[in-house]
PDB file of N, CA and C in Angstrom:
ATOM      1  N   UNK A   1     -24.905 -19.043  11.390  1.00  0.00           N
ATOM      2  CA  UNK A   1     -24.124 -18.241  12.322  1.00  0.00           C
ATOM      3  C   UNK A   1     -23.369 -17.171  11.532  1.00  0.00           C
ATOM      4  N   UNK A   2     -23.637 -15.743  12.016  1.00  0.00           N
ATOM      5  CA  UNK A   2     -22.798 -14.909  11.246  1.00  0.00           C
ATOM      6  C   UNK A   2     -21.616 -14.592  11.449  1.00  0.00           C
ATOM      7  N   UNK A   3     -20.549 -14.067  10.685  1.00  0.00           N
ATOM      8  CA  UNK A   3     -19.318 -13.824  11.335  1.00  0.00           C
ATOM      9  C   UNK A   3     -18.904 -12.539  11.561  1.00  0.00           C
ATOM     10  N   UNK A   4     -18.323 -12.472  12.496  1.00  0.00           N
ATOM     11  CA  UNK A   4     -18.704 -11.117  13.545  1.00  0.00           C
ATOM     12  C   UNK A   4     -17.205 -10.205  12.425  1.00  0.00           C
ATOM     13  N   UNK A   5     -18.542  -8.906  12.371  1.00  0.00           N
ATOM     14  CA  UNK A   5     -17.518  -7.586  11.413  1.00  0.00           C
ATOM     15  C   UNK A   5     -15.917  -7.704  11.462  1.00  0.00           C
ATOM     16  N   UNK A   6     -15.360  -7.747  10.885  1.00  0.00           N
ATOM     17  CA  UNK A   6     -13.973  -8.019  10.657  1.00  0.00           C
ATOM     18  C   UNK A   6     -13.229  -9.370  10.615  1.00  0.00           C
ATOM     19  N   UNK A   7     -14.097 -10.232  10.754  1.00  0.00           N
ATOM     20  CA  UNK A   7     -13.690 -11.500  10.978  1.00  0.00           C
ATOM     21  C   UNK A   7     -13.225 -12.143   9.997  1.00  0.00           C
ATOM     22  N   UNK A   8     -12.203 -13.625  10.429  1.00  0.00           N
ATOM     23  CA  UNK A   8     -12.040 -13.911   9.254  1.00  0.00           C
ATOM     24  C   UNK A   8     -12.410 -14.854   8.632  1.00  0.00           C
ATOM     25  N   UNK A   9     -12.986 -14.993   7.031  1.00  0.00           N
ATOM     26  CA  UNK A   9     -13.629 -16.072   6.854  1.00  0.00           C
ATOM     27  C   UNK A   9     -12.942 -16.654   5.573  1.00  0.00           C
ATOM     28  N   UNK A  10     -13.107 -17.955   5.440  1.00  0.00           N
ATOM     29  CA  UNK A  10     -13.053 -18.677   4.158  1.00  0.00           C
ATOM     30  C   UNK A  10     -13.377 -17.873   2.793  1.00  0.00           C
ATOM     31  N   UNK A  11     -12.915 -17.815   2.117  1.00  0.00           N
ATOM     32  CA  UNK A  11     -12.898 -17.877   0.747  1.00  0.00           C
ATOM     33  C   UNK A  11     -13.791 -18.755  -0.650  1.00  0.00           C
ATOM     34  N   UNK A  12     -14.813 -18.556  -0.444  1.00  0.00           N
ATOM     35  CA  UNK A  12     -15.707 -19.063  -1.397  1.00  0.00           C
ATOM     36  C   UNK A  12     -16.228 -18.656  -2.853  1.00  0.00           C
ATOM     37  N   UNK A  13     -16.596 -19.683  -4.022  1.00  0.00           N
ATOM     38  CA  UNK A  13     -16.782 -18.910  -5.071  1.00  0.00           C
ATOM     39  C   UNK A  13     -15.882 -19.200  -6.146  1.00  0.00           C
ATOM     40  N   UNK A  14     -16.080 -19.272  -7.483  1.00  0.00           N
ATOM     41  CA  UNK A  14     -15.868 -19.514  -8.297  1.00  0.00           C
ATOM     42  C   UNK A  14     -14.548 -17.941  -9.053  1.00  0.00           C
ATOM     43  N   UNK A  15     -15.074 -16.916  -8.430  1.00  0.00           N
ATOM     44  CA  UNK A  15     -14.915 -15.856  -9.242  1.00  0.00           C
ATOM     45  C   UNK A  15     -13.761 -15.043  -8.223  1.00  0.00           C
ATOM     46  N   UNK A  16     -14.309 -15.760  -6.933  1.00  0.00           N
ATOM     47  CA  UNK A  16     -13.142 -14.841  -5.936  1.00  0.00           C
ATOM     48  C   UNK A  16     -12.191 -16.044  -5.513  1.00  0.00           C
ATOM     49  N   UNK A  17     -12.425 -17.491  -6.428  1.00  0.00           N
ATOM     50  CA  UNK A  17     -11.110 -18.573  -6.235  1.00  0.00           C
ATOM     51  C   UNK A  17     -10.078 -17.714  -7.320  1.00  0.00           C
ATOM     52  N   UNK A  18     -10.570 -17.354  -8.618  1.00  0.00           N
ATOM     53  CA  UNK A  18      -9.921 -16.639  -9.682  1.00  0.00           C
ATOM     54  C   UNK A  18      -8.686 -15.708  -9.197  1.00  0.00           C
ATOM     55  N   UNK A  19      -9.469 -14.901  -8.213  1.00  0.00           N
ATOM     56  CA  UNK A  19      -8.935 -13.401  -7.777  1.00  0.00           C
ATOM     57  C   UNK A  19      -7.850 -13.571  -6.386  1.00  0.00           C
ATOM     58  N   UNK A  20      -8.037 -14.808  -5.773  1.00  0.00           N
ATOM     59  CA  UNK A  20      -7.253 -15.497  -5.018  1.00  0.00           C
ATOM     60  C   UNK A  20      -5.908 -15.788  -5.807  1.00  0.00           C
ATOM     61  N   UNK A  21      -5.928 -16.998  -6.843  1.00  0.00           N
ATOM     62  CA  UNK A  21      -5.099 -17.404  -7.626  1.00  0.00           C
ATOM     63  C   UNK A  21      -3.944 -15.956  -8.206  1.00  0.00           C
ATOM     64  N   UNK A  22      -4.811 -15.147  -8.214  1.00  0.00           N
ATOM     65  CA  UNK A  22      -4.277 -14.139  -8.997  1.00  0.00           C
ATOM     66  C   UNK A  22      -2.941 -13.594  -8.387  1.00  0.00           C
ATOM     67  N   UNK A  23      -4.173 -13.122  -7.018  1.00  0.00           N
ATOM     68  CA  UNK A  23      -2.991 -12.538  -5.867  1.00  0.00           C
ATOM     69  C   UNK A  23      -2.301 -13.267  -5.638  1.00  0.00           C
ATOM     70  N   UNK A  24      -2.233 -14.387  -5.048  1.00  0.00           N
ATOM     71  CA  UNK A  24      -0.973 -15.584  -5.096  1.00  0.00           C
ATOM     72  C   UNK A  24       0.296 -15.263  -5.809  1.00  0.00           C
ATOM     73  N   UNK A  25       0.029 -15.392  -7.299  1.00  0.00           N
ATOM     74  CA  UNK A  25       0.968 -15.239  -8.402  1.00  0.00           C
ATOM     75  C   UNK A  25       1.684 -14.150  -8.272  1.00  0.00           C
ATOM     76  N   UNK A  26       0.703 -13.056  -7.932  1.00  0.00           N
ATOM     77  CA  UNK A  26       1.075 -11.263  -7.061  1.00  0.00           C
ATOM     78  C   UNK A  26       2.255 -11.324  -6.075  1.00  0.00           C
ATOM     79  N   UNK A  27       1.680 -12.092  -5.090  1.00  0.00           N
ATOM     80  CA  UNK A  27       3.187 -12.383  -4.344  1.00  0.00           C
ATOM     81  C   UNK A  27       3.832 -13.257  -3.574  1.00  0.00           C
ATOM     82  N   UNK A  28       3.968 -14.295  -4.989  1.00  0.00           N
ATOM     83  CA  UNK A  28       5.183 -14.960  -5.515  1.00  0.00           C
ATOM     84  C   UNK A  28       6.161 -13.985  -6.480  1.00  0.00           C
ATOM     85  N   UNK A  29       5.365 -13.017  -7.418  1.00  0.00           N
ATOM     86  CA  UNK A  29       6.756 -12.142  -7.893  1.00  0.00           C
ATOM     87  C   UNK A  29       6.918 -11.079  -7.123  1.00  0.00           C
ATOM     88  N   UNK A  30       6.071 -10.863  -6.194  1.00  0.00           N
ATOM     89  CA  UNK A  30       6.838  -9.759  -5.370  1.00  0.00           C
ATOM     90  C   UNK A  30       7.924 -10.333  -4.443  1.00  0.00           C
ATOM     91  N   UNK A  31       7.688 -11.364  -4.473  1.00  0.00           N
ATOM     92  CA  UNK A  31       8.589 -11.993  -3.346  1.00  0.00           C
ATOM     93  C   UNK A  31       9.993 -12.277  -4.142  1.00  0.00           C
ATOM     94  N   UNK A  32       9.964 -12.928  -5.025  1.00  0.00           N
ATOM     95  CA  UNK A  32      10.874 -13.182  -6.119  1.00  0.00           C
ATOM     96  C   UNK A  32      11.621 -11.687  -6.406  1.00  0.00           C
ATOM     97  N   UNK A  33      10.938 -11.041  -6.878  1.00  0.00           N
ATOM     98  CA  UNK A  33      11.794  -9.303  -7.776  1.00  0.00           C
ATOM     99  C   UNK A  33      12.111  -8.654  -5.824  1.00  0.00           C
ATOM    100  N   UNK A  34      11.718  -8.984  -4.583  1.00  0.00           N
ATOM    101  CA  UNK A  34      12.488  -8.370  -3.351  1.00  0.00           C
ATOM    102  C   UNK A  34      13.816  -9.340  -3.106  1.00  0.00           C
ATOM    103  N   UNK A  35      13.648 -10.571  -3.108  1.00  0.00           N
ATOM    104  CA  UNK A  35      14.660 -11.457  -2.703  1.00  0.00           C
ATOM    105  C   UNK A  35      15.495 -12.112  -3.672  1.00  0.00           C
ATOM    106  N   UNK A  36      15.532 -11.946  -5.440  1.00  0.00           N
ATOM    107  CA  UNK A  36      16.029 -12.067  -6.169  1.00  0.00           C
ATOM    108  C   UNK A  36      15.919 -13.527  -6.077  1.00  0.00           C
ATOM    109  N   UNK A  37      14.648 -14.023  -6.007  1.00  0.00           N
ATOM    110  CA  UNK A  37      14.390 -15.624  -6.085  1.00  0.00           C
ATOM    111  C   UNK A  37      13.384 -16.114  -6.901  1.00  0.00           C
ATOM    112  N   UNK A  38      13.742 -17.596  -7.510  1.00  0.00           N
ATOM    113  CA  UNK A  38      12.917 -17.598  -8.596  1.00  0.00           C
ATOM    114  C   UNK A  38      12.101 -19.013  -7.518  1.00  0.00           C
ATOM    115  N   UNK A  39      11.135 -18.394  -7.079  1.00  0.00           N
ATOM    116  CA  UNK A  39      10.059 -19.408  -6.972  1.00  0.00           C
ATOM    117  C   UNK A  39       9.062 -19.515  -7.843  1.00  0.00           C
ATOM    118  N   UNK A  40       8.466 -20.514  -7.750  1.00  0.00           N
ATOM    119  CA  UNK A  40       7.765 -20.889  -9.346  1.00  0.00           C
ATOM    120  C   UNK A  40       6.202 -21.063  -8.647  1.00  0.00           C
ATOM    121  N   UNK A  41       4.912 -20.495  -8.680  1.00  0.00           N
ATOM    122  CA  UNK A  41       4.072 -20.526  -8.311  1.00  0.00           C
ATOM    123  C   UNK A  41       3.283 -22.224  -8.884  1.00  0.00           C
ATOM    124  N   UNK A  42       2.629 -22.843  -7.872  1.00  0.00           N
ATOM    125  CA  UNK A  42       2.045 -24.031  -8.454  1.00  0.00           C
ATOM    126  C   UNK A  42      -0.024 -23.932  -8.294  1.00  0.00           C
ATOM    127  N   UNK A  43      -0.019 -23.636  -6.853  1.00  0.00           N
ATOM    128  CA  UNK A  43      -1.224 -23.645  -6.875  1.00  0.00           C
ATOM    129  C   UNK A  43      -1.717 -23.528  -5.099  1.00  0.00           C
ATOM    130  N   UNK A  44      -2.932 -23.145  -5.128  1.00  0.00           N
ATOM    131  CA  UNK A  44      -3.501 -22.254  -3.880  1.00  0.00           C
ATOM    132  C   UNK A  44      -3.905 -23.867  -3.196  1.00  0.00           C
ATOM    133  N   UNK A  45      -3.652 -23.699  -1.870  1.00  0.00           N
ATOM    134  CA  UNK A  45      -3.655 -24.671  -1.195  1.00  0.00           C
ATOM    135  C   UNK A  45      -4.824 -24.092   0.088  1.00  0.00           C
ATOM    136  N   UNK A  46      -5.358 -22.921   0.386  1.00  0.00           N
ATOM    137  CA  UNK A  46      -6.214 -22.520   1.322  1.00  0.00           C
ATOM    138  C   UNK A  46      -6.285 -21.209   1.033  1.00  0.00           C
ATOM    139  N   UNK A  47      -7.255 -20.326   1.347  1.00  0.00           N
ATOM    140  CA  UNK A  47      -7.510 -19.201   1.213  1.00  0.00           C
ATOM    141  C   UNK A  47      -8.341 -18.242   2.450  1.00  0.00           C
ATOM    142  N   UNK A  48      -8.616 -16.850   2.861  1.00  0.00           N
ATOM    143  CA  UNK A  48      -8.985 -16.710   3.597  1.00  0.00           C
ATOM    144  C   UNK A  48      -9.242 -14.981   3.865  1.00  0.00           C
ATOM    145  N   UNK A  49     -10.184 -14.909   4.126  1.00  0.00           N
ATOM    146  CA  UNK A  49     -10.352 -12.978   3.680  1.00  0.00           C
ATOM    147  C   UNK A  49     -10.688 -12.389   5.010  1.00  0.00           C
ATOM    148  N   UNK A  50     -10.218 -11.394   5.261  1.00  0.00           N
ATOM    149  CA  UNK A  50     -10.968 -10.261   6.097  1.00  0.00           C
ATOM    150  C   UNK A  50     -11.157  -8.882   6.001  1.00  0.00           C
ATOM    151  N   UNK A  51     -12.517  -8.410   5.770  1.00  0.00           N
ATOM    152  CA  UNK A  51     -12.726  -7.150   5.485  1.00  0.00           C
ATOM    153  C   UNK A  51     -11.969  -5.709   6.737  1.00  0.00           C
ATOM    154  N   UNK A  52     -10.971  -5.666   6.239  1.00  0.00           N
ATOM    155  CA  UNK A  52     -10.674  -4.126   6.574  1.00  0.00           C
ATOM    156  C   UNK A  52     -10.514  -2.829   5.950  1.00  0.00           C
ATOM    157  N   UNK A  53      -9.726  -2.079   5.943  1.00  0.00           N
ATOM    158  CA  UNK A  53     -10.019  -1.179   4.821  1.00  0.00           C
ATOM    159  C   UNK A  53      -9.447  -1.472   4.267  1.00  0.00           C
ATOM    160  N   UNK A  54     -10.293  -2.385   3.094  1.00  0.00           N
ATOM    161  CA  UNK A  54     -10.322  -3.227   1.699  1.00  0.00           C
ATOM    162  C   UNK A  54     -10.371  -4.363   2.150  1.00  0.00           C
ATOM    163  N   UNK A  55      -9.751  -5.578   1.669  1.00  0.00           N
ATOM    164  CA  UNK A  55      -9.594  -6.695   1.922  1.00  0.00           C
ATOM    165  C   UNK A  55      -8.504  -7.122   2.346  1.00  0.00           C
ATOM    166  N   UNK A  56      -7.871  -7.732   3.287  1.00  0.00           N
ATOM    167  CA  UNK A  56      -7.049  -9.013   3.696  1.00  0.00           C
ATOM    168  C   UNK A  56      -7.042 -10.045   3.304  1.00  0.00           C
ATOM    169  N   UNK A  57      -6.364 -10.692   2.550  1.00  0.00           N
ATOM    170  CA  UNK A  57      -6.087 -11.976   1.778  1.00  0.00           C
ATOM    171  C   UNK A  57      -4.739 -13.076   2.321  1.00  0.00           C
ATOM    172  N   UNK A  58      -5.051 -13.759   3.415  1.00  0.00           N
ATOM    173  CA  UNK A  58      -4.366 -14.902   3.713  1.00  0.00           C
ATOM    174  C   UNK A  58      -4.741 -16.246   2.864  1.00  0.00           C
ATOM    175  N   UNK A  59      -3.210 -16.355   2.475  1.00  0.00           N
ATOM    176  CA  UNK A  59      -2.948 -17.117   1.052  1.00  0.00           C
ATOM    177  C   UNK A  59      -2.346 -18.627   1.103  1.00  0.00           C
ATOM    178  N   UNK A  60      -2.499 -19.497   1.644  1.00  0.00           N
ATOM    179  CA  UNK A  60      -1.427 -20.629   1.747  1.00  0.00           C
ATOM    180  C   UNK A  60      -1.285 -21.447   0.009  1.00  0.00           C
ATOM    181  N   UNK A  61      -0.109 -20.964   0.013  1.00  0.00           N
ATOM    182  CA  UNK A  61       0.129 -21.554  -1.441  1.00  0.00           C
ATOM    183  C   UNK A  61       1.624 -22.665  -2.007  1.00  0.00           C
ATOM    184  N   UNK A  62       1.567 -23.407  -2.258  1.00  0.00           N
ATOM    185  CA  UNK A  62       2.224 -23.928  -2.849  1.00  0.00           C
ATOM    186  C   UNK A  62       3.144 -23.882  -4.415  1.00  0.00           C
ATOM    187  N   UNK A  63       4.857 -23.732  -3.999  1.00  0.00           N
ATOM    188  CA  UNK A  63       5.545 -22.950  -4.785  1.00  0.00           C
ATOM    189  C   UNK A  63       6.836 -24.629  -5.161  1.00  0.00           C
ATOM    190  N   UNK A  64       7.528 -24.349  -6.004  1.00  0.00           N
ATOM    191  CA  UNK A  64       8.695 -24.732  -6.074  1.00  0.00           C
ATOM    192  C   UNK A  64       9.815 -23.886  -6.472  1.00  0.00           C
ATOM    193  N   UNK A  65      10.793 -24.808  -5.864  1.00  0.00           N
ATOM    194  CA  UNK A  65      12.335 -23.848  -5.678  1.00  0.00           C
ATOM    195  C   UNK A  65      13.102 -24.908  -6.082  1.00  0.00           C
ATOM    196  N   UNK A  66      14.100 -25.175  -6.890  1.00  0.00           N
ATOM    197  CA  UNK A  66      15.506 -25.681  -7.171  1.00  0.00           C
ATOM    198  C   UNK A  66      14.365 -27.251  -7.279  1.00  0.00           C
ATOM    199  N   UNK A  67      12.774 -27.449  -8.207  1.00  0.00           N
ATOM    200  CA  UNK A  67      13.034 -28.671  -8.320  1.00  0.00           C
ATOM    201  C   UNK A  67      11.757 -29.238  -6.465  1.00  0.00           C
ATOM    202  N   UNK A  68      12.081 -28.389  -5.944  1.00  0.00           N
ATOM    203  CA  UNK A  68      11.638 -28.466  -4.867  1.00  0.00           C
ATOM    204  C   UNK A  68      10.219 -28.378  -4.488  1.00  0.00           C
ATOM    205  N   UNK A  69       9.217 -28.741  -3.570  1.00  0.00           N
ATOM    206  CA  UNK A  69       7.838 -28.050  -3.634  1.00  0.00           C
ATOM    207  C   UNK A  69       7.873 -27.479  -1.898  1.00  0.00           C
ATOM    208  N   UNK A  70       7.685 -26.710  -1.601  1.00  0.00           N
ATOM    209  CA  UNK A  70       7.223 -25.410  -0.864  1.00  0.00           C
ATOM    210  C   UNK A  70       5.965 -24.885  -0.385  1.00  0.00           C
ATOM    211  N   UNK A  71       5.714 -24.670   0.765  1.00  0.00           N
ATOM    212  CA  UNK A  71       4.332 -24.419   1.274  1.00  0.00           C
ATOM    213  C   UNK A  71       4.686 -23.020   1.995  1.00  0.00           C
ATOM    214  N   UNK A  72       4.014 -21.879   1.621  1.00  0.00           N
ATOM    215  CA  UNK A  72       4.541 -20.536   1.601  1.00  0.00           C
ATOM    216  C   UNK A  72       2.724 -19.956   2.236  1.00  0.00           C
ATOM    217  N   UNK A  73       3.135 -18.922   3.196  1.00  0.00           N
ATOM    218  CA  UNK A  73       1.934 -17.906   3.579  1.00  0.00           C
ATOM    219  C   UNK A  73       2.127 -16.989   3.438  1.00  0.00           C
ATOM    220  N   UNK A  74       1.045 -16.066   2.360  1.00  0.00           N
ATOM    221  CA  UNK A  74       1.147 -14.913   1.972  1.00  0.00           C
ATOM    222  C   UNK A  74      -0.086 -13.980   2.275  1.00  0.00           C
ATOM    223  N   UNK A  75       0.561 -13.045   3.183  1.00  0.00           N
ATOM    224  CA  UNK A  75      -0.751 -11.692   3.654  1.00  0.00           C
ATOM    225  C   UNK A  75      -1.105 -10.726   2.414  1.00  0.00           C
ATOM    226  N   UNK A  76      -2.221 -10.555   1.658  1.00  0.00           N
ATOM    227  CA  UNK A  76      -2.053  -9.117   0.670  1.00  0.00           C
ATOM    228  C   UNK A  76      -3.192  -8.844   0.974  1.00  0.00           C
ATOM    229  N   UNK A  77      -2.991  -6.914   0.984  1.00  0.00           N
ATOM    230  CA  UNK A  77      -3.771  -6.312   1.440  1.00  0.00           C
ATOM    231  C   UNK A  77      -4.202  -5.643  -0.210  1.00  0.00           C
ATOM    232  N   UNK A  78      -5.664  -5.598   0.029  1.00  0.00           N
ATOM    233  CA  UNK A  78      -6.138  -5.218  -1.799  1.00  0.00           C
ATOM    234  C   UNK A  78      -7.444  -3.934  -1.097  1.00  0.00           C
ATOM    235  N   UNK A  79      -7.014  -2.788  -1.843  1.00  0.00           N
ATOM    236  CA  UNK A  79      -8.140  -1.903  -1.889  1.00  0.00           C
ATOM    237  C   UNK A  79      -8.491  -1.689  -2.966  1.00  0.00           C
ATOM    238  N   UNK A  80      -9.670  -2.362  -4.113  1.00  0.00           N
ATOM    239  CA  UNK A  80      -9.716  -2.273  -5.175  1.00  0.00           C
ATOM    240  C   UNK A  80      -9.849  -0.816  -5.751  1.00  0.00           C
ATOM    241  N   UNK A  81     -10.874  -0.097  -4.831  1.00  0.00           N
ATOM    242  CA  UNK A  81     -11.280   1.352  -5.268  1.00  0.00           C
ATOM    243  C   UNK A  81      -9.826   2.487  -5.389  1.00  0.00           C
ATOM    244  N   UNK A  82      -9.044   1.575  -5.215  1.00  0.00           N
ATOM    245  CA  UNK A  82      -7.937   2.946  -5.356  1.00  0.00           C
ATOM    246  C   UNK A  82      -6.297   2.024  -5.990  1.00  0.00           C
ATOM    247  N   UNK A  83      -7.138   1.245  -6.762  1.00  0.00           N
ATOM    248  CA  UNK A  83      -6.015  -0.057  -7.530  1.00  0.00           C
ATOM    249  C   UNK A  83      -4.558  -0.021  -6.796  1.00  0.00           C
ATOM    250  N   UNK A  84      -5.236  -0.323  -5.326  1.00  0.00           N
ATOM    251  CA  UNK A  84      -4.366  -0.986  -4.783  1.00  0.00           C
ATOM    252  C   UNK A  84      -3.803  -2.204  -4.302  1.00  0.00           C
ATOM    253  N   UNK A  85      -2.868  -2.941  -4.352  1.00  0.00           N
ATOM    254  CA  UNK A  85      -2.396  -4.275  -3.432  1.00  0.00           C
ATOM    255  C   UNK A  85      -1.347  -4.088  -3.146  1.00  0.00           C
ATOM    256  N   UNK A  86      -0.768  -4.990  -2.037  1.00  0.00           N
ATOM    257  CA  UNK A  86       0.192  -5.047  -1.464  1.00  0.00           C
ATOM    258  C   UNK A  86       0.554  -6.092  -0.593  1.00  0.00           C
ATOM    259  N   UNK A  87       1.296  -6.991  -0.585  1.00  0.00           N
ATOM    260  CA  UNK A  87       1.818  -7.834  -0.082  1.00  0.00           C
ATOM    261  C   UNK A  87       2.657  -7.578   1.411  1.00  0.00           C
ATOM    262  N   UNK A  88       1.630  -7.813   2.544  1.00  0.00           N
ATOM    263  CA  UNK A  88       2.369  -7.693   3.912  1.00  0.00           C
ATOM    264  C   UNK A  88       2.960  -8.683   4.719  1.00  0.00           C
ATOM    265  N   UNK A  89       3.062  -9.806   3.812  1.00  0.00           N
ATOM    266  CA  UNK A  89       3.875 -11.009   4.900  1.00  0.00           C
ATOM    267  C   UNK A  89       3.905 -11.899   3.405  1.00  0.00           C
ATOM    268  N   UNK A  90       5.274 -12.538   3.361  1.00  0.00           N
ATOM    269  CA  UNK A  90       5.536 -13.818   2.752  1.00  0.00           C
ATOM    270  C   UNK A  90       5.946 -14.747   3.842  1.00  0.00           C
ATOM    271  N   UNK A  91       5.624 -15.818   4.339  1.00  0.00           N
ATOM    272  CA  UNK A  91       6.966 -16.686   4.512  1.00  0.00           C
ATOM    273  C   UNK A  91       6.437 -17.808   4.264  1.00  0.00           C
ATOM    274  N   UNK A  92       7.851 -18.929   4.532  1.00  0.00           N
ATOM    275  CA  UNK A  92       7.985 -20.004   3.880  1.00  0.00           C
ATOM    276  C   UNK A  92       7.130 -20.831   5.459  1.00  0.00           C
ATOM    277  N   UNK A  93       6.579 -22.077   5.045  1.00  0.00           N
ATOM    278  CA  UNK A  93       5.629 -22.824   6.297  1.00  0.00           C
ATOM    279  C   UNK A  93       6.279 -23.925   6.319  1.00  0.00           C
ATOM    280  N   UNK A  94       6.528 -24.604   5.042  1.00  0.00           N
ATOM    281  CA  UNK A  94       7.109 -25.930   5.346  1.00  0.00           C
ATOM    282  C   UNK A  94       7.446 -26.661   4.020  1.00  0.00           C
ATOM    283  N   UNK A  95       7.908 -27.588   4.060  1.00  0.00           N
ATOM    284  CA  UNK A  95       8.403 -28.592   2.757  1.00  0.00           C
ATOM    285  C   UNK A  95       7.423 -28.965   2.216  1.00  0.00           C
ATOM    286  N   UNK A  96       6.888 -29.432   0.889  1.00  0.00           N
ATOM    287  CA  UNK A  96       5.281 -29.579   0.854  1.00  0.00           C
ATOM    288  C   UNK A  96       5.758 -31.318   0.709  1.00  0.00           C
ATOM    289  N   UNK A  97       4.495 -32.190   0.999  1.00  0.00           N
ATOM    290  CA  UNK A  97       5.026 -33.692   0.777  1.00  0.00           C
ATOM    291  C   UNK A  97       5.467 -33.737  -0.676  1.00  0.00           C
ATOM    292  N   UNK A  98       6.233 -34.620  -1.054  1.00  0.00           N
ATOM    293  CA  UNK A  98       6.947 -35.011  -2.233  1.00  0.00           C
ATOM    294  C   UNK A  98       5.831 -35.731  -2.602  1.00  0.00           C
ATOM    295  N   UNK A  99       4.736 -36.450  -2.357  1.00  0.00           N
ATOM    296  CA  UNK A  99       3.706 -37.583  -2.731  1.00  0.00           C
ATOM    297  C   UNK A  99       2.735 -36.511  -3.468  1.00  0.00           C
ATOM    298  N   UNK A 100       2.761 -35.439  -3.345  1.00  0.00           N
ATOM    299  CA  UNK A 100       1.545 -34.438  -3.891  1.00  0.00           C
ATOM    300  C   UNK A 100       0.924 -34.580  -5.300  1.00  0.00           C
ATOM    301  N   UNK A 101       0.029 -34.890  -5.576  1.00  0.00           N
ATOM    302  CA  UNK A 101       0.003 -34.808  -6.900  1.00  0.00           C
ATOM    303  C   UNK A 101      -0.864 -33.659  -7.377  1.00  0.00           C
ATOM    304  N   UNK A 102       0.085 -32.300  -7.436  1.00  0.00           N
ATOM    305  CA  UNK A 102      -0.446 -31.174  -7.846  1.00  0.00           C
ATOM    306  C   UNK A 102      -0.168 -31.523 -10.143  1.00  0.00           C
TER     307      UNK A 102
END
């Protein structure tokens, strides 16, 4: 089944898990150097792309704060051909379980 032009799909791949991770880290310090907060990036918990002009990158990632672990959604918009990104949504989703073994 194909997925219809603009749609959004999963994140697959060895090379675009890399480029995921990346952006993540992208904005966690953008989020950090706007809100003067030190969240500490841990690791990508879901991923998710949609081709518009460039890419859309919905990010669910897992952060800690004060000791804390954190489940955070992050929108970045990436047009590689013109070395661009940009981070259009942070927010926080929920407490992550304390049992996690990241």
């Amino acid at each position: 089944m194909a997925t219809p032009l603009g749609g959004i799909t999963q994140v697959e791949g060895s090379a675009n898990l890399l480029e995921v991770d990346s952006l993540a880290r992208f904005a966690v310090d953008d989020y950090n150097k706007k809100q003067n907060s030190v969240l500490e990036f841990k690791r990508v918990v879901n991923a998710k792309q949609q081709v518009v002009a460039g890419t859309m990158y919905y990010i669910t990632l897992e952060v800690t704060e004060g000791g804390h672990k954190k489940v955070y959604e992050a929108k970045v918009w990436v047009k590689p051909w013109q070395d661009f990104k940009e981070v259009q949504e942070f927010k926080l989703v929920a407490d992550a379980p304390s049992d996690s073994s990241a």
